[in-house]
N, C-alpha and C. Protein backbone atom coordinates (compact mmCIF):
# COMPACT_ATOMS: atom_id res chain seq x y z
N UNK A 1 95.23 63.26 157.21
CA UNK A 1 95.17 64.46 156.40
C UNK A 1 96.56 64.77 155.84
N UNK A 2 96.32 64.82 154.62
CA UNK A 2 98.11 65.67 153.67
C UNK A 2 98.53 67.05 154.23
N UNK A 3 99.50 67.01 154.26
CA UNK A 3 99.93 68.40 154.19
C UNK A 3 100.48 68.90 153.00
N UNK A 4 99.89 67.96 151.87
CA UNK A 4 100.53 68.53 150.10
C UNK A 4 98.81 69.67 150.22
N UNK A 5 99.39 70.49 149.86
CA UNK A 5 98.77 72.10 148.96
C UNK A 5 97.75 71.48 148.57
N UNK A 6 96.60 71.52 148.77
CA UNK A 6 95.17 71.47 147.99
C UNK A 6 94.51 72.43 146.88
N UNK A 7 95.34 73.35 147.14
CA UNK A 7 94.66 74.45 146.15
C UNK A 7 94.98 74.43 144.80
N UNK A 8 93.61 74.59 144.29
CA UNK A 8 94.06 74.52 142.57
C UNK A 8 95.09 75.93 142.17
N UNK A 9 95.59 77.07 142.73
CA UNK A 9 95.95 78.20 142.57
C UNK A 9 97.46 77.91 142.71
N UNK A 10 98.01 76.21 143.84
CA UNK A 10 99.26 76.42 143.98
C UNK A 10 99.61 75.57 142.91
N UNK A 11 98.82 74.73 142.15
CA UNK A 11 98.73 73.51 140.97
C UNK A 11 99.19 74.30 139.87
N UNK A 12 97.98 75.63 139.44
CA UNK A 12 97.84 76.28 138.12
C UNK A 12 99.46 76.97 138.14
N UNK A 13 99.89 77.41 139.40
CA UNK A 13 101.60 78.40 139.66
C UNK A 13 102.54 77.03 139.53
N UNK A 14 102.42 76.49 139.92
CA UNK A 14 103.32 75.30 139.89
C UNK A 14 103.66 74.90 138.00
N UNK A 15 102.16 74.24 137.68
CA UNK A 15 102.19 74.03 136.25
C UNK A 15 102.92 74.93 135.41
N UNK A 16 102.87 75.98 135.46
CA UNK A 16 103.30 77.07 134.60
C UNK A 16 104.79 77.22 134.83
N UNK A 17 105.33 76.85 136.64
CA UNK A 17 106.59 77.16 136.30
C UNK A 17 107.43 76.23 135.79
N UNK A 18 106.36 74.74 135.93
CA UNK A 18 107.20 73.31 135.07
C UNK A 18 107.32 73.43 134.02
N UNK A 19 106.08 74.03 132.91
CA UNK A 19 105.99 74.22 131.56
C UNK A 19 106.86 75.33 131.15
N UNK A 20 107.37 76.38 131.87
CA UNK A 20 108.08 77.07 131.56
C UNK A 20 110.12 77.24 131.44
N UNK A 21 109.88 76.31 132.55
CA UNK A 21 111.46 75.99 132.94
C UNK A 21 112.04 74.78 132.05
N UNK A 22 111.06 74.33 131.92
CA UNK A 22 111.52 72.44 131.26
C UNK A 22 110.96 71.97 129.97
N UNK A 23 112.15 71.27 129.31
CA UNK A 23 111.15 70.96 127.96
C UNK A 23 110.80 69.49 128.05
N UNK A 24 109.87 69.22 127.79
CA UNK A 24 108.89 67.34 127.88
C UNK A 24 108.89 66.57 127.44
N UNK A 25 109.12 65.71 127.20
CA UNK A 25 109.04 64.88 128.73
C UNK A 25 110.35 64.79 129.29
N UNK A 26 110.09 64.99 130.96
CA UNK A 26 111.91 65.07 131.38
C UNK A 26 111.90 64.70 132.68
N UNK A 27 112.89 64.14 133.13
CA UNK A 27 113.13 64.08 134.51
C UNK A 27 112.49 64.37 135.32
N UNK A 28 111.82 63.80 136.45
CA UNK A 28 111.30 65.26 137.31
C UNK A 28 111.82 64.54 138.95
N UNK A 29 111.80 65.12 140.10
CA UNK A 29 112.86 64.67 141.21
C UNK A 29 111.20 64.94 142.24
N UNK A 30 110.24 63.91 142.74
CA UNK A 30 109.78 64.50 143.84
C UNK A 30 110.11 63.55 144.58
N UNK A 31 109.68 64.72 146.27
CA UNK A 31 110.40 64.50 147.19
C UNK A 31 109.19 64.43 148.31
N UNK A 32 109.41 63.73 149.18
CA UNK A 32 107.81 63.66 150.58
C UNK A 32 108.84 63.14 151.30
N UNK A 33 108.30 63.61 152.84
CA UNK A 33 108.26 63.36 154.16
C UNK A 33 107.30 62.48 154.61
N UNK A 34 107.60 61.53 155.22
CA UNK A 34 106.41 60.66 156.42
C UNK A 34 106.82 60.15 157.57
N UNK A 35 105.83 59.85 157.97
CA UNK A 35 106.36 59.32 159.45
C UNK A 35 107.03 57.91 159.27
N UNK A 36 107.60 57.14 160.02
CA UNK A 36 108.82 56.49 159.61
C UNK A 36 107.81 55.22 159.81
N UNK A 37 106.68 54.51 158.89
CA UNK A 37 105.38 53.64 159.08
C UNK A 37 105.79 52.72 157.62
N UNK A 38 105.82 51.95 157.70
CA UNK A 38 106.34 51.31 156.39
C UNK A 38 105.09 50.86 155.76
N UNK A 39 104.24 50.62 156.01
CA UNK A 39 102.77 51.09 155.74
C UNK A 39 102.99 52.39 154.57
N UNK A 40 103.12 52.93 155.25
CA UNK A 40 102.86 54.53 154.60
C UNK A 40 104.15 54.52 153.35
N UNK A 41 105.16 54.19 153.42
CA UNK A 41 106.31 54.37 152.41
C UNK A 41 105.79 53.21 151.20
N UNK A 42 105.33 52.07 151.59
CA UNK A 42 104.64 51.08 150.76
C UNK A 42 103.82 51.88 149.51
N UNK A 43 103.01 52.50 150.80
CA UNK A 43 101.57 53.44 149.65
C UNK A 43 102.38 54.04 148.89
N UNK A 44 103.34 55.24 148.96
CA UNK A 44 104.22 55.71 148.15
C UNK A 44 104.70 54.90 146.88
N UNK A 45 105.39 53.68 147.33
CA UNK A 45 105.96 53.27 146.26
C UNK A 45 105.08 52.56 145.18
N UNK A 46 103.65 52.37 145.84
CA UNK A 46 102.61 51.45 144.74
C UNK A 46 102.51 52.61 144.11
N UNK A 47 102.12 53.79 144.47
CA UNK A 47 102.15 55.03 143.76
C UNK A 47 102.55 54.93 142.45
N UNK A 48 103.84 54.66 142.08
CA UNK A 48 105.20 54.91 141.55
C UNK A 48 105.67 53.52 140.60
N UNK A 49 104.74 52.66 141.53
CA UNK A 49 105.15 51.29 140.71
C UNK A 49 104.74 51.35 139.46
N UNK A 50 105.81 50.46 138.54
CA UNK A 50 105.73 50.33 137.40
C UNK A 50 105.78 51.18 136.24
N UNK A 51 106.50 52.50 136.53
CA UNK A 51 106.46 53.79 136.16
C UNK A 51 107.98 53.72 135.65
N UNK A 52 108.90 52.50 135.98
CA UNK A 52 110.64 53.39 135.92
C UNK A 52 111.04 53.93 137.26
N UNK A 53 110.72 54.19 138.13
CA UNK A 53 111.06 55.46 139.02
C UNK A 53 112.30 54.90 139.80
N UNK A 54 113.13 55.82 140.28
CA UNK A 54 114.33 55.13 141.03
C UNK A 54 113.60 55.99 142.26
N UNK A 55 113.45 54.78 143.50
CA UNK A 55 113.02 55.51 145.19
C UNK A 55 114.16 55.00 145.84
N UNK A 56 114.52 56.14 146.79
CA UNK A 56 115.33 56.07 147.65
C UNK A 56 114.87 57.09 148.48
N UNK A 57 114.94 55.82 149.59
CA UNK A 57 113.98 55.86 151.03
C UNK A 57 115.54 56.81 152.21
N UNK A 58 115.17 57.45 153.03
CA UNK A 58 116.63 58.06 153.80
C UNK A 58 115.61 58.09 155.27
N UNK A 59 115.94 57.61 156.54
CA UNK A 59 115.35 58.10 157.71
C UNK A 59 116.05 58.56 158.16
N UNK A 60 115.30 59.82 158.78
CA UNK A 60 115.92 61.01 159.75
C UNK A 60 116.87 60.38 160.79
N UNK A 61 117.79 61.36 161.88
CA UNK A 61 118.25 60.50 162.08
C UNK A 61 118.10 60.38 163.79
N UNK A 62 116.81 60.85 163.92
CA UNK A 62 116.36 59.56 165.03
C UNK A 62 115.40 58.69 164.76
N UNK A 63 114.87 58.29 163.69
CA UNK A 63 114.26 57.01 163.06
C UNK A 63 112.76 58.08 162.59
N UNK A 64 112.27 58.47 163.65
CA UNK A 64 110.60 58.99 163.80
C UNK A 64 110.14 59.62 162.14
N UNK A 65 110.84 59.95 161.23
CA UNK A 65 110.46 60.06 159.80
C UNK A 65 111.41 59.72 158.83
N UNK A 66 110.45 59.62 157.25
CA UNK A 66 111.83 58.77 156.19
C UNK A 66 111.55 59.79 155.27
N UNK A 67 112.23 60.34 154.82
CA UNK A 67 112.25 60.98 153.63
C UNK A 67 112.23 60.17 152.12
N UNK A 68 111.35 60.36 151.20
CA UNK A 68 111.29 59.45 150.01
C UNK A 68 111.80 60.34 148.98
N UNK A 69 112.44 59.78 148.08
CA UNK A 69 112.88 60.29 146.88
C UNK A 69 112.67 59.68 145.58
N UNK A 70 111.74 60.58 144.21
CA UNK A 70 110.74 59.44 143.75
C UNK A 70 111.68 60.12 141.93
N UNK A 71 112.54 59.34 141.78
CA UNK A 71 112.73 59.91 140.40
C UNK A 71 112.65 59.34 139.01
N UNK A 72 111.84 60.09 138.27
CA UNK A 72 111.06 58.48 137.02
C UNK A 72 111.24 60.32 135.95
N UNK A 73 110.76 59.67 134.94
CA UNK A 73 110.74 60.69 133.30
C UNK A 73 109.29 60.43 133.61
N UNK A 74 108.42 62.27 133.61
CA UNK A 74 107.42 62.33 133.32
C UNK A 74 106.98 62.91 132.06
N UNK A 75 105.88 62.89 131.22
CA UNK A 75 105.49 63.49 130.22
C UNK A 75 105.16 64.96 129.76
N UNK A 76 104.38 64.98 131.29
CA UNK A 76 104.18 66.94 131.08
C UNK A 76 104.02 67.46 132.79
N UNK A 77 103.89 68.78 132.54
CA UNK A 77 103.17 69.52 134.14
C UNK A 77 102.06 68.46 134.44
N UNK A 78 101.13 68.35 133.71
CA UNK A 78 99.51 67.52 134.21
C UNK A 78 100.07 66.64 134.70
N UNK A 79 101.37 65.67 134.23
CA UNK A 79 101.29 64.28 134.83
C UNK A 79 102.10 64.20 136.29
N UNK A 80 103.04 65.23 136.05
CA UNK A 80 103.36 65.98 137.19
C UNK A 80 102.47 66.08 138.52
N UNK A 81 101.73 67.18 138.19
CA UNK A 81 100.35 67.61 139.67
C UNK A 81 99.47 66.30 139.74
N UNK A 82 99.51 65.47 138.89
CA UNK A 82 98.31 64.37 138.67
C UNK A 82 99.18 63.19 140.14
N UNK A 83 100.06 63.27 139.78
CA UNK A 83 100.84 62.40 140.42
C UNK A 83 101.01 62.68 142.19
N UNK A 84 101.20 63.96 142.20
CA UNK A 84 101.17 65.04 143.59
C UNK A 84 99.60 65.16 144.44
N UNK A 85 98.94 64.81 143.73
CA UNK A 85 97.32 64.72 143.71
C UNK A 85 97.06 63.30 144.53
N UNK A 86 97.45 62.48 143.66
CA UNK A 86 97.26 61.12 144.00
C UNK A 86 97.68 60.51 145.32
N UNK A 87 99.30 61.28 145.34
CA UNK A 87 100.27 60.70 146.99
C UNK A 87 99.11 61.86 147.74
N UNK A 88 98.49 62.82 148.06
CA UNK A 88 97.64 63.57 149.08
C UNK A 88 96.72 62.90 149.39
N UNK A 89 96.19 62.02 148.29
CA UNK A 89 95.07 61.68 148.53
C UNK A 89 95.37 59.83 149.18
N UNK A 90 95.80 59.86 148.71
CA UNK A 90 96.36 58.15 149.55
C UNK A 90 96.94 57.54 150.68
N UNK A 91 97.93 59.08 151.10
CA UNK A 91 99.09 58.56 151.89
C UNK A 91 98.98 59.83 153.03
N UNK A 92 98.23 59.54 154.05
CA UNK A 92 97.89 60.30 155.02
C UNK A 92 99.23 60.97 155.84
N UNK A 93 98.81 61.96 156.14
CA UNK A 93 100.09 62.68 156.47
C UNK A 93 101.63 63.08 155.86
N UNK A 94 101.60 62.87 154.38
CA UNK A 94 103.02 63.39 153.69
C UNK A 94 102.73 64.75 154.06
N UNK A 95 103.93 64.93 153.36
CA UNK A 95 104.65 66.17 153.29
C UNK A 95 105.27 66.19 151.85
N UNK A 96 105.07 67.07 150.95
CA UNK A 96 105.27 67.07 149.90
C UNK A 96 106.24 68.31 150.00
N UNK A 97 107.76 68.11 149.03
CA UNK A 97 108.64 69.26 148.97
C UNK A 97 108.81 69.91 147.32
């Protein structure tokens, strides 16, 4: 189970504050937690593959989780949450920041 936000209410607040703060297509910096399963950081990066994205992987520092860092040029908010959608639904147990 994810611990990324399921609710369409934190998607629709989210969207609005991307579309509002940023002009498109631009940068965007996400960030997840997992348990330190290289399995699981894999799923992440197929995620991401072939997109541009620069990942840089960091483990905590007693090994037990890795922090991912996923940074690529997206097009809009949608491709944004579309993307945040996808790692919940694939990659059991993130943590989305």
């Amino acid at each position: 189970m994810s611990t990324t936000p399921n609710s369409e209410e934190f998607y629709q607040k989210l969207k609005e504050q991307l579309h509002d703060t940023t002009n498109w297509p631009a940068e965007y910096l996400y960030k997840f937690i997992v348990k330190s399963d290289l399995e699981k950081i894999a799923k992440l990066e197929v995620i991401f593959d072939n997109m541009g994205a620069v990942i840089n992987t960091t483990e905590s520092k007693n090994g037990k989780y890795t922090s991912v860092s996923v940074n690529l040029l997206m097009r809009n908010p949608d491709a944004v949450i579309e993307k945040y959608k996808e790692v919940a639904k694939k990659v059991e147990g993130v943590i989305s920041l």
